[in-house]
Protein backbone atom coordinates (compact mmCIF):
# COMPACT_ATOMS: atom_id res chain seq x y z
CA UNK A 1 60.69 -39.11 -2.45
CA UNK A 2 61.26 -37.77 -6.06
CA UNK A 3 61.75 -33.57 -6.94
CA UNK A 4 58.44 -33.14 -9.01
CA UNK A 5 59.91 -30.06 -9.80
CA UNK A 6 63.17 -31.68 -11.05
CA UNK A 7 61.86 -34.64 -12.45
CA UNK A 8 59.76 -32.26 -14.52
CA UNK A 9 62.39 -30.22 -15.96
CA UNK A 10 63.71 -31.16 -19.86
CA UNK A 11 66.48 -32.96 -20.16
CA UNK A 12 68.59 -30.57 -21.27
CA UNK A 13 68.11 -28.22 -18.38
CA UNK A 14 68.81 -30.40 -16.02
CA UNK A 15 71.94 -31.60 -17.44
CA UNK A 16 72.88 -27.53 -17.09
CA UNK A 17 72.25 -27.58 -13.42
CA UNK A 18 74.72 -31.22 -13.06
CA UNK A 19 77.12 -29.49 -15.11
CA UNK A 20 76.98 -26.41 -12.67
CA UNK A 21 76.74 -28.72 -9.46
CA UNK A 22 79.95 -30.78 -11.12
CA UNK A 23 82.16 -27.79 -11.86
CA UNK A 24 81.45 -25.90 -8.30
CA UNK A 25 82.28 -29.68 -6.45
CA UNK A 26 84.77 -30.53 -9.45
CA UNK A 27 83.43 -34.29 -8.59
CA UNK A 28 80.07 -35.35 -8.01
CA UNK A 29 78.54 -39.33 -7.13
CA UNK A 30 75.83 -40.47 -8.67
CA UNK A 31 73.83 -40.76 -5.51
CA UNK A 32 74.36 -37.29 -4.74
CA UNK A 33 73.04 -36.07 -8.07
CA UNK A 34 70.11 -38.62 -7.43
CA UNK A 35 69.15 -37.07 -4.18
CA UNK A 36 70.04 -33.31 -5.79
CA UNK A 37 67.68 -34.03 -8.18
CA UNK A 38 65.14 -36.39 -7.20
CA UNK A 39 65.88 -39.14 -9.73
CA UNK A 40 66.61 -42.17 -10.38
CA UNK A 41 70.46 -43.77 -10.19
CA UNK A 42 70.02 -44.81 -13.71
CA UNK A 43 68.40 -41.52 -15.19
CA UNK A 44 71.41 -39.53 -13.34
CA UNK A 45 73.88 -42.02 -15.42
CA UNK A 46 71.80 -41.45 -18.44
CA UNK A 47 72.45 -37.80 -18.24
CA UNK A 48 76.17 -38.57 -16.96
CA UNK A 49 77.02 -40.41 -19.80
CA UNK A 50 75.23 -37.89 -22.74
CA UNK A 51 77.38 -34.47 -20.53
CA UNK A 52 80.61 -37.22 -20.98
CA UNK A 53 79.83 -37.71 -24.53
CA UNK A 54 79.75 -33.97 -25.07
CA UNK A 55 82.97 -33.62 -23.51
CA UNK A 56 81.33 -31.67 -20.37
CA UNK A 57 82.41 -33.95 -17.89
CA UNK A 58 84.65 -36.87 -17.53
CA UNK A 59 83.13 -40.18 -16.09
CA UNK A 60 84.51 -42.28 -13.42
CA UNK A 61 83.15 -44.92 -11.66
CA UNK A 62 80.35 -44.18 -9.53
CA UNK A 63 79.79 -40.33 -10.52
CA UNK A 64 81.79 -37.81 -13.01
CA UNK A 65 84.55 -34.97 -12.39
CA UNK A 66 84.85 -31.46 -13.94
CA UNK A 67 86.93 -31.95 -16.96
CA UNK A 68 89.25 -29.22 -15.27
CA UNK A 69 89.73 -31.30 -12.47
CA UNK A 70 93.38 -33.84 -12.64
CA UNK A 71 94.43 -31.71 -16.34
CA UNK A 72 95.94 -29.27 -17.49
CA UNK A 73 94.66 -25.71 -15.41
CA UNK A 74 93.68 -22.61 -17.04
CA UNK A 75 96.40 -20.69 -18.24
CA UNK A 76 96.97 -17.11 -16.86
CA UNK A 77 96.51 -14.47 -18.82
CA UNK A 78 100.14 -13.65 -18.94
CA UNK A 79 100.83 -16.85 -19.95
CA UNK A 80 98.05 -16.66 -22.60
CA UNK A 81 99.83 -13.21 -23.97
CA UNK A 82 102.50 -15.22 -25.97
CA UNK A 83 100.78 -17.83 -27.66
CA UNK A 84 99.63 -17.06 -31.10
CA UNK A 85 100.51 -13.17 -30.75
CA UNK A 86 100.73 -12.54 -34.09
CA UNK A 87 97.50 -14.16 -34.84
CA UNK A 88 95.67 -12.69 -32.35
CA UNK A 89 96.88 -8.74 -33.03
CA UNK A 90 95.31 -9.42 -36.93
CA UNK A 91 92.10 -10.70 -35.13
CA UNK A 92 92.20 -7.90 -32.85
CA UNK A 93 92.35 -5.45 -35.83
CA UNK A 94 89.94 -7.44 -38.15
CA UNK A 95 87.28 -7.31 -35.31
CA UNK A 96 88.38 -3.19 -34.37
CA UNK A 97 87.78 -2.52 -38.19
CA UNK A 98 83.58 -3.42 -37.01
CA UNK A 99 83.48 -0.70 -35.05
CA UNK A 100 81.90 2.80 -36.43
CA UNK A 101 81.74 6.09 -34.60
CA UNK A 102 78.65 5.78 -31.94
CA UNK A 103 78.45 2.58 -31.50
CA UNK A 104 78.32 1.09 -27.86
CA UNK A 105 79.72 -2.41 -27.56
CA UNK A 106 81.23 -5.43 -25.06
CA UNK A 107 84.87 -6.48 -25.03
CA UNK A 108 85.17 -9.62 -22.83
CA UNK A 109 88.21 -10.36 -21.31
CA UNK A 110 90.87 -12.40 -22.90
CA UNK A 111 94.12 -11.86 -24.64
CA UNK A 112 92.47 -11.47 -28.40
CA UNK A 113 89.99 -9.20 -26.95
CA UNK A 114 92.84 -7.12 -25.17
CA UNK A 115 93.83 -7.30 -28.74
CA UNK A 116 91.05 -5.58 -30.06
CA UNK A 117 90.99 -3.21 -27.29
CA UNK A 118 94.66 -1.96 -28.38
CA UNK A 119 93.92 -1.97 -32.47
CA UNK A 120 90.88 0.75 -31.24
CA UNK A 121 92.83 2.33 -29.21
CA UNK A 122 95.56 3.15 -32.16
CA UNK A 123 92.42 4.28 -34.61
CA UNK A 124 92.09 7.89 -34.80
CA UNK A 125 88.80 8.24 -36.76
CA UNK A 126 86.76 7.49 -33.67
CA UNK A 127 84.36 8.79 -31.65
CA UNK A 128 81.74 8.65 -29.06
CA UNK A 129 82.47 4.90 -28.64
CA UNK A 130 81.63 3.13 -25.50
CA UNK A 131 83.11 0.24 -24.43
CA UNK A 132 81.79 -2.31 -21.54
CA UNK A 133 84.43 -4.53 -20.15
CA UNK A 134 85.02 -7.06 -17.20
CA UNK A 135 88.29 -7.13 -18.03
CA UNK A 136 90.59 -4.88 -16.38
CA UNK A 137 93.96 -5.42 -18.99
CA UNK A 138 91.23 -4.10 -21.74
CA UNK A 139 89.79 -1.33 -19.77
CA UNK A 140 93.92 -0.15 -19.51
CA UNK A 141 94.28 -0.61 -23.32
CA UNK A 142 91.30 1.59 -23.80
CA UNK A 143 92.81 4.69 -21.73
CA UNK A 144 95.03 5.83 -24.21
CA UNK A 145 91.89 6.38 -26.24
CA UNK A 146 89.65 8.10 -24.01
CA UNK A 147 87.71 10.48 -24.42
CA UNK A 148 87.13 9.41 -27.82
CA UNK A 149 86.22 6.12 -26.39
CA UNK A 150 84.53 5.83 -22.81
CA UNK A 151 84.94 3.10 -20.94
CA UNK A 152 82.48 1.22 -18.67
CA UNK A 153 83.82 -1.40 -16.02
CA UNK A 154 81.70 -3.46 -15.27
CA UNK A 155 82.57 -4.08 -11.38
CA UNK A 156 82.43 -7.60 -9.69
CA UNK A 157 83.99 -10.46 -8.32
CA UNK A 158 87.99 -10.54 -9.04
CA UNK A 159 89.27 -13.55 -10.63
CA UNK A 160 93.13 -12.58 -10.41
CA UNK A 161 93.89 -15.21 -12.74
CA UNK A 162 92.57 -13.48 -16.09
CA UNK A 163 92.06 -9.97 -14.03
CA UNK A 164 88.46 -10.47 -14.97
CA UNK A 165 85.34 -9.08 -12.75
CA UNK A 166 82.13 -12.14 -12.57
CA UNK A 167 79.42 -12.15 -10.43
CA UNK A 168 77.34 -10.34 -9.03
CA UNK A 169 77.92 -6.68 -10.35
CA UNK A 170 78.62 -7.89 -13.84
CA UNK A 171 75.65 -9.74 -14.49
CA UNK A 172 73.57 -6.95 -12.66
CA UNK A 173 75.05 -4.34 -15.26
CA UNK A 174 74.78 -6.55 -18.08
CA UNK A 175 71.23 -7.03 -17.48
CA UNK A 176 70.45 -2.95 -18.16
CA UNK A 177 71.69 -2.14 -21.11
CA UNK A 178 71.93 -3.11 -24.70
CA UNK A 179 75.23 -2.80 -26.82
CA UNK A 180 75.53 -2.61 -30.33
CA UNK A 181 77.77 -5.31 -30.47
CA UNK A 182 79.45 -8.06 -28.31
CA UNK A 183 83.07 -9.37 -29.05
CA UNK A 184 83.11 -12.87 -26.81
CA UNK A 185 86.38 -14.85 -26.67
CA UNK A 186 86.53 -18.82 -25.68
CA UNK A 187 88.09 -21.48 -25.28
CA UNK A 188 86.23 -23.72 -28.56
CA UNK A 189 83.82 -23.06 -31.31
CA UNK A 190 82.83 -26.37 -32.66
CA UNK A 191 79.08 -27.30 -35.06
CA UNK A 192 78.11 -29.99 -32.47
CA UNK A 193 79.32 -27.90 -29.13
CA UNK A 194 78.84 -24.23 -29.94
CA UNK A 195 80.69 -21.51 -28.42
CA UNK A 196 82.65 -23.22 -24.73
CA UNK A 197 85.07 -22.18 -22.32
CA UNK A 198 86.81 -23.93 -19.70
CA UNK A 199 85.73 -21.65 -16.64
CA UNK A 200 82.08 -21.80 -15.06
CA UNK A 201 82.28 -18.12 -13.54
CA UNK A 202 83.41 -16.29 -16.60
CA UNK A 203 80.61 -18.25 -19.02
CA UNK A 204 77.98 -16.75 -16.59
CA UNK A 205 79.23 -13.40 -17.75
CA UNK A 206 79.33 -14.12 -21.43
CA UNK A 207 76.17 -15.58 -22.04
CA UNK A 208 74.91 -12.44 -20.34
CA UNK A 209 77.23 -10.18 -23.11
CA UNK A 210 75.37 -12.29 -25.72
CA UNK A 211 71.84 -12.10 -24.35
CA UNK A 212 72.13 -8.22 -24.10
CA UNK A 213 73.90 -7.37 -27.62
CA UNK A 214 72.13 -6.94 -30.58
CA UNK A 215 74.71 -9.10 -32.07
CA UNK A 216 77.78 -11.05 -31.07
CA UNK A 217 81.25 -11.51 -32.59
CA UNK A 218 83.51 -14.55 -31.07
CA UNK A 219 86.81 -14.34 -31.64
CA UNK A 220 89.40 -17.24 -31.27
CA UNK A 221 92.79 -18.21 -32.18
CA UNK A 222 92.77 -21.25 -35.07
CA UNK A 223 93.53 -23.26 -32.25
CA UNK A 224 90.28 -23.02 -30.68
CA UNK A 225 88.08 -23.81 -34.09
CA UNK A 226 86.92 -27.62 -34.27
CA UNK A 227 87.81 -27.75 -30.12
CA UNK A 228 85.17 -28.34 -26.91
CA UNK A 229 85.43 -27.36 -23.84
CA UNK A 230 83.73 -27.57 -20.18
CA UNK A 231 81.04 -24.96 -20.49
CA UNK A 232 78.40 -24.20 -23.22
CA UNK A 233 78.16 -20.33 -23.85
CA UNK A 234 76.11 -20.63 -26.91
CA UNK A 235 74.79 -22.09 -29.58
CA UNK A 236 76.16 -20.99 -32.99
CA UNK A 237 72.57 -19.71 -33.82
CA UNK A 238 73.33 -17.45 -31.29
CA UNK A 239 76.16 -15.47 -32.64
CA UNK A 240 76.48 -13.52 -36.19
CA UNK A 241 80.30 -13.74 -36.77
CA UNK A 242 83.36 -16.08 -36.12
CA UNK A 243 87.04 -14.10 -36.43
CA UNK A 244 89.42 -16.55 -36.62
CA UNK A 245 93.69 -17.11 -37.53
CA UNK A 246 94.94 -18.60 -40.66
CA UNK A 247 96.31 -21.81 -37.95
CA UNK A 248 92.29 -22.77 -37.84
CA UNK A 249 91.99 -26.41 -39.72
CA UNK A 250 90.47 -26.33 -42.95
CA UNK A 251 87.82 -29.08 -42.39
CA UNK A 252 86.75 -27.50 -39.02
CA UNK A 253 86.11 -24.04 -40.73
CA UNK A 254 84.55 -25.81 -43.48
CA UNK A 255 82.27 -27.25 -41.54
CA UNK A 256 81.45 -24.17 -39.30
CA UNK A 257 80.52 -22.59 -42.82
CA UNK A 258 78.37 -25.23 -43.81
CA UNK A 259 76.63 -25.31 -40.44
CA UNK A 260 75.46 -21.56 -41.68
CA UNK A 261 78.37 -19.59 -39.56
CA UNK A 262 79.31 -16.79 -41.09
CA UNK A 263 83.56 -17.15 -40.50
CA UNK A 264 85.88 -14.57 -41.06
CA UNK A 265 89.57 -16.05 -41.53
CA UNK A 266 92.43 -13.39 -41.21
CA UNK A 267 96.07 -14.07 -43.32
């Protein structure tokens, strides 16, 4: 017997909720999705095959498997600190130099965010700045500037990998207030992919950073520009500003630019 609800849904929604279903089971068959969703075997390969040509998934034979799953793992964030340090303390302080006395805004976690959080921490013109974080390495960078700067953690889940805090409290707080300003990191920023990161739990939270701000600053290492990754955090529509490294590809911040992305690219 078919979902009405499910059969009913667009396309693209319901290729969300597979995507979701894939990366909590890391591998999903066909049939299962079929019966998940009340569809047909060849509509669920349909969909299979678009979230594999949009590097979401990976296809195998008789279902798909979180892109994640047989790779290369998410890397720490210690072992995230070293790679591209340089580049990432200019971001940092190219994305710090945004912020004005009074303004309220969301550092994600992440190494070039921790980044940030250290170039405002070493500014002494500020004040009455308040910073949200789920990340607990930025919320210690930010001491040193208190009470200048007051800091808001958002509570949560513990993901001891990238000491970040997810669901539930984060979403809950998210959901009640309004920032001036978000500063997202990822894991890609690409014209036909958007904004994507490799980890379901911590996209939850950014989307939510992005949906409250009144606008949104992702910041990436060079690496990252032209890149896709598991999870779609948003469209480029979405966000104002791209702070990127000298190391991103010419042709991949061309084309950002021409897609209407406003890119900043630090020396």
């Amino acid at each position: 017997m078919l979902n009405e609800e499910a059969v009913s849904l667009p396309a693209r929604v319901r290729r969300e909720r597979m995507l979701q279903m894939i990366t909590a089971r890391q591998f999903v068959r066909v049939a299962d999705l079929s019966e998940a969703f009340g569809i047909s075997d060849v509509t669920v390969r349909g969909d299979l095959d678009a979230l594999d040509h949009s590097h979401d998934v990976r296809r195998v034979r008789g279902g798909a498997m979180a892109r994640s799953y047989g790779g290369r793992p998410e890397a720490s964030f210690e072992e995230s600190l070293a790679s591209s340090a340089d580049e990432k303390q200019r971001i940092g302080e190219r994305a710090a130099s945004l912020v004005t006395s009074g303004m309220s805004i969301v550092l994600d976690v992440g190494t070039t965010t921790t980044a940030i959080a250290r170039a405002l921490a070493a500014r002494t013109d500020l004040e009455e700045v308040a910073v949200i974080t789920n990340g607990l390495m930025v919320a210690l960078e930010l001491e040193a500037a208190m009470p200048a700067v007051t800091v808001i953690v958002t509570g949560g889940t513990l993901r001891p990998l990238q000491h970040s805090l997810v669901d539930p409290m984060a979403n809950l707080l998210l959901e009640r207030m309004h920032p001036d300003l978000a500063f997202i990191g990822c894991t890609g920023v690409d014209v036909a992919h958007g904004i994507t990161n490799i980890n379901l739990p911590e996209a939850e939270v950014k989307r939510r950073m992005i949906a409250a701000a009144e606008r949104t600053v992702v910041v990436a290492t060079g690496s990252k520009i032209g890149q896709a990754h598991l999870i779609r955090i948003a469209e480029l529509a979405d966000i104002s500003t791209v702070i990127t490294g000298s190391s991103a590809g010419a042709a991949a911040v061309g084309e950002l630019r021409r897609a209407g992305t406003n890119v900043i690219q630090v020396e």
